[in-house]
C-alpha atoms as a PDB file:
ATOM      1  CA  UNK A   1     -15.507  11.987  30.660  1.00  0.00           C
ATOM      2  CA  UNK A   2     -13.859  14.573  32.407  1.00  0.00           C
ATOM      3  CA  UNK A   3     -11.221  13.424  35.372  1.00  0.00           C
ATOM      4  CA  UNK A   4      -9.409  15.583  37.360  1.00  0.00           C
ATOM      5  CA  UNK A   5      -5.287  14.103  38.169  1.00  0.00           C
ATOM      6  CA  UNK A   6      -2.872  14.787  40.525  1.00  0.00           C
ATOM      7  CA  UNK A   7       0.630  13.933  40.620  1.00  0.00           C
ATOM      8  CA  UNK A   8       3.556  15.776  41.372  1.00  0.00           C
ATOM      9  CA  UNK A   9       6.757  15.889  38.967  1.00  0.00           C
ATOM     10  CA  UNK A  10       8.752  14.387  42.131  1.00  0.00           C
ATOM     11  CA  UNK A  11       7.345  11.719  41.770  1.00  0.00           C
ATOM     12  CA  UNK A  12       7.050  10.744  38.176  1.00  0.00           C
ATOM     13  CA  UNK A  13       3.570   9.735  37.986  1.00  0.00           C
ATOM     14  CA  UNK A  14      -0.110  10.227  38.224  1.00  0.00           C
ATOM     15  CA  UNK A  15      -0.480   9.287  41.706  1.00  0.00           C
ATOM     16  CA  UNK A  16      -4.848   9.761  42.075  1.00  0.00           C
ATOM     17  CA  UNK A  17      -7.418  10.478  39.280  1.00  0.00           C
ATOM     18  CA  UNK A  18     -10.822  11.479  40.358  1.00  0.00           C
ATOM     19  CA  UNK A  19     -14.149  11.486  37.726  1.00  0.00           C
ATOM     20  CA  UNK A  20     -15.581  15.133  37.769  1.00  0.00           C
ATOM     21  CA  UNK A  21     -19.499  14.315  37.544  1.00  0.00           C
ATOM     22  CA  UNK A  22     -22.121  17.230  37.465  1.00  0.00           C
ATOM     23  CA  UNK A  23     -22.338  17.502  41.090  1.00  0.00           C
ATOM     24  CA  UNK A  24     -19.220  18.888  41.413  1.00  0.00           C
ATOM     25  CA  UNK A  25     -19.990  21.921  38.691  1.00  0.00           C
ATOM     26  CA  UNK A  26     -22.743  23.053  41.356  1.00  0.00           C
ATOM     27  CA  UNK A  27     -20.412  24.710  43.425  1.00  0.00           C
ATOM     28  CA  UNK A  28     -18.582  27.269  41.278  1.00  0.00           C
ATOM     29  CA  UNK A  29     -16.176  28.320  44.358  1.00  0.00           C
ATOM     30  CA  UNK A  30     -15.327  24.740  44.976  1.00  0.00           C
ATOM     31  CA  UNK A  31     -12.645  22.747  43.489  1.00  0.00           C
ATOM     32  CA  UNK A  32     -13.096  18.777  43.137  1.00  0.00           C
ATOM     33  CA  UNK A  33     -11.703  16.120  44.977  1.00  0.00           C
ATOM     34  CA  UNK A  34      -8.239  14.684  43.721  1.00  0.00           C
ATOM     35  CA  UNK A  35      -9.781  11.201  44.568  1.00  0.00           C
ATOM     36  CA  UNK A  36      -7.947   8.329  46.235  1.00  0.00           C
ATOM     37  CA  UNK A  37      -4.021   7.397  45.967  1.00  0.00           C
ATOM     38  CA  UNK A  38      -3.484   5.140  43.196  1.00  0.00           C
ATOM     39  CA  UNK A  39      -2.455   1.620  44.929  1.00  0.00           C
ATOM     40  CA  UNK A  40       1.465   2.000  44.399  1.00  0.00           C
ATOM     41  CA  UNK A  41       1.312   5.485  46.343  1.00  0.00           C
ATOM     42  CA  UNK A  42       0.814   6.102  50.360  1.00  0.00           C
ATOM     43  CA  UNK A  43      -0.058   9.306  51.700  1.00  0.00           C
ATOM     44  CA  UNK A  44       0.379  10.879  55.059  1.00  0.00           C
ATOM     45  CA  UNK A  45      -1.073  14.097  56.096  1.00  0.00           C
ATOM     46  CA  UNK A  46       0.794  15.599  58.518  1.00  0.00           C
ATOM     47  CA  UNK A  47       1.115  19.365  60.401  1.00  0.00           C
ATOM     48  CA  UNK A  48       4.996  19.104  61.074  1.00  0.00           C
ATOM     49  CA  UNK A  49       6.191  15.515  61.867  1.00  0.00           C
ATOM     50  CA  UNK A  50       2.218  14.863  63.966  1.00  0.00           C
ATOM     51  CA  UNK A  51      -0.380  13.450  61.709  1.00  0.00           C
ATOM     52  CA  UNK A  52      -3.497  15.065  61.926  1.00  0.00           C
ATOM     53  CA  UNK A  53      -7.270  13.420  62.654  1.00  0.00           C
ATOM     54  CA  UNK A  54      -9.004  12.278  60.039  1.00  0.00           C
ATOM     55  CA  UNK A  55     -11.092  15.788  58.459  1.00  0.00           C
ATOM     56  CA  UNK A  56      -8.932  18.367  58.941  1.00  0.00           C
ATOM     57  CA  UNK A  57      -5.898  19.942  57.086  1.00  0.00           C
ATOM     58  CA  UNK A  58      -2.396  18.990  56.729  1.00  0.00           C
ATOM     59  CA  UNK A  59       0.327  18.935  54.099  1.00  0.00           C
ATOM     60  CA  UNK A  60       0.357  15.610  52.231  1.00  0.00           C
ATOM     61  CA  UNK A  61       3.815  13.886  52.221  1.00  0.00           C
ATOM     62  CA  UNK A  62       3.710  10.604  49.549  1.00  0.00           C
ATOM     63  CA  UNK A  63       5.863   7.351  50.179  1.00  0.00           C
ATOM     64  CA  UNK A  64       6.300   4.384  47.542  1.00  0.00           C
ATOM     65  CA  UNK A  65       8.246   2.971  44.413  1.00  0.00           C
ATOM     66  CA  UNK A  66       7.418   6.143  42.775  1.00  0.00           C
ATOM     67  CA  UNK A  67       9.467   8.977  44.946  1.00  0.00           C
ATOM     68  CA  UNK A  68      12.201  10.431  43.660  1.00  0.00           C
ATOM     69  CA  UNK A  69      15.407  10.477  44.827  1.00  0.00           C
ATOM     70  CA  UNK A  70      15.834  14.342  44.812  1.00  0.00           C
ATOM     71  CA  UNK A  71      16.532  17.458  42.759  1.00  0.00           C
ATOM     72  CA  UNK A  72      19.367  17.473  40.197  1.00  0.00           C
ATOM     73  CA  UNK A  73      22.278  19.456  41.642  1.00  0.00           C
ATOM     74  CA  UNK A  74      20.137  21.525  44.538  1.00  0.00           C
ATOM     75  CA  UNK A  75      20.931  19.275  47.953  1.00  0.00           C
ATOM     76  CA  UNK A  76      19.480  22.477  49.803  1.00  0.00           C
ATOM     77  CA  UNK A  77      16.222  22.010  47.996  1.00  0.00           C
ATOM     78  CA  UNK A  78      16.267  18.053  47.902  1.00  0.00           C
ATOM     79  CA  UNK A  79      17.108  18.370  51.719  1.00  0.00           C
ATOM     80  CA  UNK A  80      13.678  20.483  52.618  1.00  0.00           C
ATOM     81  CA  UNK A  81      11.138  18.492  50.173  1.00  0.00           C
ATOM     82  CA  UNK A  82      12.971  14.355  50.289  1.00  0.00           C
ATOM     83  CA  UNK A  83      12.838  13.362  54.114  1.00  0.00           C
ATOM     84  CA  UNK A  84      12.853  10.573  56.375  1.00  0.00           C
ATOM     85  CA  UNK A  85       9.536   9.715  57.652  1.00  0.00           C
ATOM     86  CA  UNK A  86       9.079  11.002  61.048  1.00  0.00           C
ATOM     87  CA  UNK A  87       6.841   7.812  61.819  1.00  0.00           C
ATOM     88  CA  UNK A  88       9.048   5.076  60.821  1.00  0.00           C
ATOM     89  CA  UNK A  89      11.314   4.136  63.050  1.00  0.00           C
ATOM     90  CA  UNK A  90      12.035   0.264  62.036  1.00  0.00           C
ATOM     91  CA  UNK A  91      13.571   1.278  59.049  1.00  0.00           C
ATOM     92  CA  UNK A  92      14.700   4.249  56.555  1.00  0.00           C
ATOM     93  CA  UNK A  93      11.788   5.367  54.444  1.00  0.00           C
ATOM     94  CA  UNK A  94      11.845   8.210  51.906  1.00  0.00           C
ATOM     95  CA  UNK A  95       8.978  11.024  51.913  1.00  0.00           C
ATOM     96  CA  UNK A  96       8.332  13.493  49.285  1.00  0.00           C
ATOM     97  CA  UNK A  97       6.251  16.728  51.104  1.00  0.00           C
ATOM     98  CA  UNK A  98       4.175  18.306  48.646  1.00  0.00           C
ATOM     99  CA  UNK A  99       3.714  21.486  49.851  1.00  0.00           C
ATOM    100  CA  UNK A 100      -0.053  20.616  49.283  1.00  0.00           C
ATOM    101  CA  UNK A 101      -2.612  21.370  52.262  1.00  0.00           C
ATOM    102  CA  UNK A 102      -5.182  18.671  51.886  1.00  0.00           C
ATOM    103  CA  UNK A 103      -7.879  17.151  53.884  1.00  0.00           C
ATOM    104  CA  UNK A 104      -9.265  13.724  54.041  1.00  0.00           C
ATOM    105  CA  UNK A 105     -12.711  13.840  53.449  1.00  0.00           C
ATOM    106  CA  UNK A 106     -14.343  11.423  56.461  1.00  0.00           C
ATOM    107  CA  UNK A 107     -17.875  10.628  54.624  1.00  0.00           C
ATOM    108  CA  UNK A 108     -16.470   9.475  51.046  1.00  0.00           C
ATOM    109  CA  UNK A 109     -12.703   8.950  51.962  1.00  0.00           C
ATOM    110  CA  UNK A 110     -11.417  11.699  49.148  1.00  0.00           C
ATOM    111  CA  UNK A 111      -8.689  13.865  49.131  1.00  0.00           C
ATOM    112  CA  UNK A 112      -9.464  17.060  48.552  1.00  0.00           C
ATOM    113  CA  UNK A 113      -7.493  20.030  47.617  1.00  0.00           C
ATOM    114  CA  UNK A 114      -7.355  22.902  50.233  1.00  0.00           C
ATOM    115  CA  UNK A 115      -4.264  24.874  49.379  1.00  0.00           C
ATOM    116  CA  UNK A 116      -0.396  25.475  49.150  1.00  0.00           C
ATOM    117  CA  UNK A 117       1.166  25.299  52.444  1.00  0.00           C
ATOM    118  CA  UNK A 118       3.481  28.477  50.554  1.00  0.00           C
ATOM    119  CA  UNK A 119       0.360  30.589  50.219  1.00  0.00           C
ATOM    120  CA  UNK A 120      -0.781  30.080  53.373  1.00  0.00           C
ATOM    121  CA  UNK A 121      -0.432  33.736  55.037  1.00  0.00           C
ATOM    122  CA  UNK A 122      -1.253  35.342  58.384  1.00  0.00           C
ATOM    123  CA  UNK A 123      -2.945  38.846  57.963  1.00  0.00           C
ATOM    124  CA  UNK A 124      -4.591  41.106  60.591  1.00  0.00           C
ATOM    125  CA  UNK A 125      -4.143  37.610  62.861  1.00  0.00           C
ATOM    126  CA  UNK A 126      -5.863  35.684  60.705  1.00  0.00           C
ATOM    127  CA  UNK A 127      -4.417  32.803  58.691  1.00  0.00           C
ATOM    128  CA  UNK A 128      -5.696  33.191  54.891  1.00  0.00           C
ATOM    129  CA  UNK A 129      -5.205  30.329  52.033  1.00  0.00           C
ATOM    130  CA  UNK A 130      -4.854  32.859  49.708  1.00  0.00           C
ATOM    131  CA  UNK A 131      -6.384  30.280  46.961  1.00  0.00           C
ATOM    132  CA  UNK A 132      -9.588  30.859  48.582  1.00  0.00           C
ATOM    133  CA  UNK A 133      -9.566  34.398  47.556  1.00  0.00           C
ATOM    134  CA  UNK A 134      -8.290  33.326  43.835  1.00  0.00           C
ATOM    135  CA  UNK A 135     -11.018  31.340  43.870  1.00  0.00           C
ATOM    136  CA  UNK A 136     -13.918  34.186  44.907  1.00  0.00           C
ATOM    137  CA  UNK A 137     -12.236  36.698  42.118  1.00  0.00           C
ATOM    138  CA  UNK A 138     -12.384  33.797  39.045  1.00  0.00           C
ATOM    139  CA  UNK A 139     -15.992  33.332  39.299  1.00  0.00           C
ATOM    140  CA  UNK A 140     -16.533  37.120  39.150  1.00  0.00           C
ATOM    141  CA  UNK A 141     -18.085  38.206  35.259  1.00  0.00           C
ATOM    142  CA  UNK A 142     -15.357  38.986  32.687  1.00  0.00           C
ATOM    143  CA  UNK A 143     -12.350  37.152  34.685  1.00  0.00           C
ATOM    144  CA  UNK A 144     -10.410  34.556  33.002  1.00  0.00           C
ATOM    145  CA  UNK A 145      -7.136  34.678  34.767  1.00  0.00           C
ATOM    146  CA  UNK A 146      -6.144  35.972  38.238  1.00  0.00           C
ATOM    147  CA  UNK A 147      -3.734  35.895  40.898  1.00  0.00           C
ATOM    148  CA  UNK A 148      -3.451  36.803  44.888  1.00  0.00           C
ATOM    149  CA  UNK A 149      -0.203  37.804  46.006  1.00  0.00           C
ATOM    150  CA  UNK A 150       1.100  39.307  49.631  1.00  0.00           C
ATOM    151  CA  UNK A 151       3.029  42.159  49.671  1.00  0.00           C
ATOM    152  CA  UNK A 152       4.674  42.405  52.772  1.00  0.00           C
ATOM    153  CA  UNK A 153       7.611  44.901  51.693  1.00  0.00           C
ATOM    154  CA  UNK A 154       5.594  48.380  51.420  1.00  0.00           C
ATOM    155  CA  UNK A 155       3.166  47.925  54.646  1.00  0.00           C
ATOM    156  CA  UNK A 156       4.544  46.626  57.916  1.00  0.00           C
ATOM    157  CA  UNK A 157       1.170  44.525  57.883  1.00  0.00           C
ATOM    158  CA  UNK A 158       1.667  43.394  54.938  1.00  0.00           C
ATOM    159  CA  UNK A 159      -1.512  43.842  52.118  1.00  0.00           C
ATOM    160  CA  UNK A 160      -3.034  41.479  49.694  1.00  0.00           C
ATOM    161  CA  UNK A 161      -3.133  42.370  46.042  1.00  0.00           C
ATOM    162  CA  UNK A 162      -4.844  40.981  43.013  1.00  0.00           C
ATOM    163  CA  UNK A 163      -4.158  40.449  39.761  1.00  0.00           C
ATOM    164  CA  UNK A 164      -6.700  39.731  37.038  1.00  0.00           C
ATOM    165  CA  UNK A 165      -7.261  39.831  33.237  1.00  0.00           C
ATOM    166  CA  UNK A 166      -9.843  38.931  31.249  1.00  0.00           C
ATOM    167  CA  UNK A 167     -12.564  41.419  29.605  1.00  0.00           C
ATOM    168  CA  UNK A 168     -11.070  44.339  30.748  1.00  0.00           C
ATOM    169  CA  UNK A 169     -14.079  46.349  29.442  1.00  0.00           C
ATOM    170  CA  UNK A 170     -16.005  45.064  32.247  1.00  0.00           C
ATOM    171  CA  UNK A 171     -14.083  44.675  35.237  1.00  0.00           C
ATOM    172  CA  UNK A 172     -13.088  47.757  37.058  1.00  0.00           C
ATOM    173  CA  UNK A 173     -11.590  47.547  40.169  1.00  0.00           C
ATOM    174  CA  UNK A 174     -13.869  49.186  42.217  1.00  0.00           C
ATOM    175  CA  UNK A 175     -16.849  47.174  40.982  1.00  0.00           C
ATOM    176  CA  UNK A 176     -14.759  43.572  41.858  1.00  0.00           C
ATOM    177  CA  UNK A 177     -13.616  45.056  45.132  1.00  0.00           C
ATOM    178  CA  UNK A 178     -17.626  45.537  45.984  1.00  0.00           C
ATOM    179  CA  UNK A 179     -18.490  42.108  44.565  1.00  0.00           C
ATOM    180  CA  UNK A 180     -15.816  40.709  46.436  1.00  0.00           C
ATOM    181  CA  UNK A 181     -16.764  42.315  49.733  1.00  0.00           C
ATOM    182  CA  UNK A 182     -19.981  40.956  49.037  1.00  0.00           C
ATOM    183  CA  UNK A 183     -18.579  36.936  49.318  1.00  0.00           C
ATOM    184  CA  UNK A 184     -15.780  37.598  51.873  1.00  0.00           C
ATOM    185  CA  UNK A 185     -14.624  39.037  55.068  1.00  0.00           C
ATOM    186  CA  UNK A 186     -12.972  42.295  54.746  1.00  0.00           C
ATOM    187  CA  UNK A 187     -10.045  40.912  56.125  1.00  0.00           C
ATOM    188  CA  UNK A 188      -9.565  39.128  52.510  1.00  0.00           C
ATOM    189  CA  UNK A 189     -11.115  41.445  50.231  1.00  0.00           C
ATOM    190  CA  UNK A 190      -7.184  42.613  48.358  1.00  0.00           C
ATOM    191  CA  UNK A 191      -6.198  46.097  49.301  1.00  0.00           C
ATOM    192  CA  UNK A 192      -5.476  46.802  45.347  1.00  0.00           C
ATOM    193  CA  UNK A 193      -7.061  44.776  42.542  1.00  0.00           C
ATOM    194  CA  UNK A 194      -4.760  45.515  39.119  1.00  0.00           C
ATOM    195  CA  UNK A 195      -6.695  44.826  35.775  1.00  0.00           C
ATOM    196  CA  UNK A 196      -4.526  44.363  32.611  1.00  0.00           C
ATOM    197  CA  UNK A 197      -4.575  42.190  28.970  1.00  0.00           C
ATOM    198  CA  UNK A 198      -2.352  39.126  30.227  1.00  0.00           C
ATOM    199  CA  UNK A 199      -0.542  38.185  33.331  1.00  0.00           C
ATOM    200  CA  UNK A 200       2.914  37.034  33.316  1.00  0.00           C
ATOM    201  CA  UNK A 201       3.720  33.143  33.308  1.00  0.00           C
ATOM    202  CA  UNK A 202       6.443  31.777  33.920  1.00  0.00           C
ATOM    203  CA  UNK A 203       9.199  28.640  31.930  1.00  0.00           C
ATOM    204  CA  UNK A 204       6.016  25.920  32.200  1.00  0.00           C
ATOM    205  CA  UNK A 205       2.959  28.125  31.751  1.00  0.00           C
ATOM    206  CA  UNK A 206       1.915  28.828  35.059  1.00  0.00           C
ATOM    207  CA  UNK A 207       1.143  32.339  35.988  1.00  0.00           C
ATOM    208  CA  UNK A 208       4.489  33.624  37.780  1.00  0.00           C
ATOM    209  CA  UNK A 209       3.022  34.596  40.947  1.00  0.00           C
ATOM    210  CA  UNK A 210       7.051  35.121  41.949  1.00  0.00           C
ATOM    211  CA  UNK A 211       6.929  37.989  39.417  1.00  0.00           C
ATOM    212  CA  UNK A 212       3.663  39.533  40.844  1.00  0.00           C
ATOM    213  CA  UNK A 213       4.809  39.624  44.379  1.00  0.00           C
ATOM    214  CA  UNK A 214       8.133  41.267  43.531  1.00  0.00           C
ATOM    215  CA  UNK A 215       6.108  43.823  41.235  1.00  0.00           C
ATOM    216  CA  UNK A 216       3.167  44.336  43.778  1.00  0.00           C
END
């Protein structure tokens, strides 16, 4: 049994669990739903303070038991992510936004993963999750780790760059650059791809895409 979870430190639980069945290997560009909100959770999806219709993107902001108060010591953090919610107006309820971009799947009623509202980027006047290209450059031969940043210090359009590691005797940055142009846009094919051994993570494991975009 393989399930996939999703619950955010800030709010101290496990808030949906979904059971990964074969189906969802068939699409190796795809990631699988998160499932539904565990009974003690509620979920809002929301652009701003407006909800959005049922299908299409917004940022998921959780309510319930299980919200934390806040960040320990950081009242300018605790006062962007902890809010009142905008469509309450009987009472004072908490909100916790994620920072998640999710969308409410209308024919099975699962939430499912789009991106982080942080990595969300407008290039060439397009918007760009840049998770979607991550996504394109792990299923490429030989990769076993990459990253997209936006570097919008050196160009005054800002470029894309990504990082990868892996089998570095096959992947040459030419040859992904082709296979990438091959499954996206040109708009979202990265200006530079940069092979090496490891990338750099960061205090819980996670690759430190902070550290990338300052290097790139």
């Amino acid at each position: 049994r393989f399930v996939n979870v999703y619950g955010p430190t800030e709010c101290t639980c496990i808030c949906s669990a979904y059971d990964v069945t074969e189906r969802d290997f068939a699409d190796a560009t795809g990631l699988p739903p998160i499932g539904h909100l565990a009974a003690n959770f509620r979920g809002l999806l929301l652009d701003g303070n407006q909800l959005v219709p049922t299908g299409e993107t917004g940022e998921l902001c959780l309510l319930g038991p299980n919200v934390g108060i806040g960040y320990f010591r950081d009242p300018e953090r605790t006062s962007d992510a902890f809010v009142a919610n905008p469509l309450c107006t009987s009472h004072a309820e908490r909100m916790y936004r994620t920072g998640d971009l999710m969308r409410l799947d209308p024919a099975d009623g699962l939430l499912r993963f789009i991106a982080r509202k942080d990595n969300q980027i407008k290039h060439m006047g397009y918007r760009i999750e840049l998770e979607e290209i991550e996504a394109v450059l792990a299923a490429l031969p030989g990769v076993s780790q990459c990253a997209v940043v936006y570097n919008r210090k050196r160009s005054q359009f800002g470029i894309i760059v990504g990082y990868v590691a892996g089998d570095t005797t096959r992947l040459v940055p030419e040859q992904l650059a082709e296979q990438m142009r091959a499954l996206l846009p040109p708009y979202m094919v990265p200006r530079r791809i940069d092979v090496r051994d490891a990338l750099p993570k960061n205090a819980n494991g996670k690759i430190d895409r902070k550290a990338l975009t300052e290097e790139a």
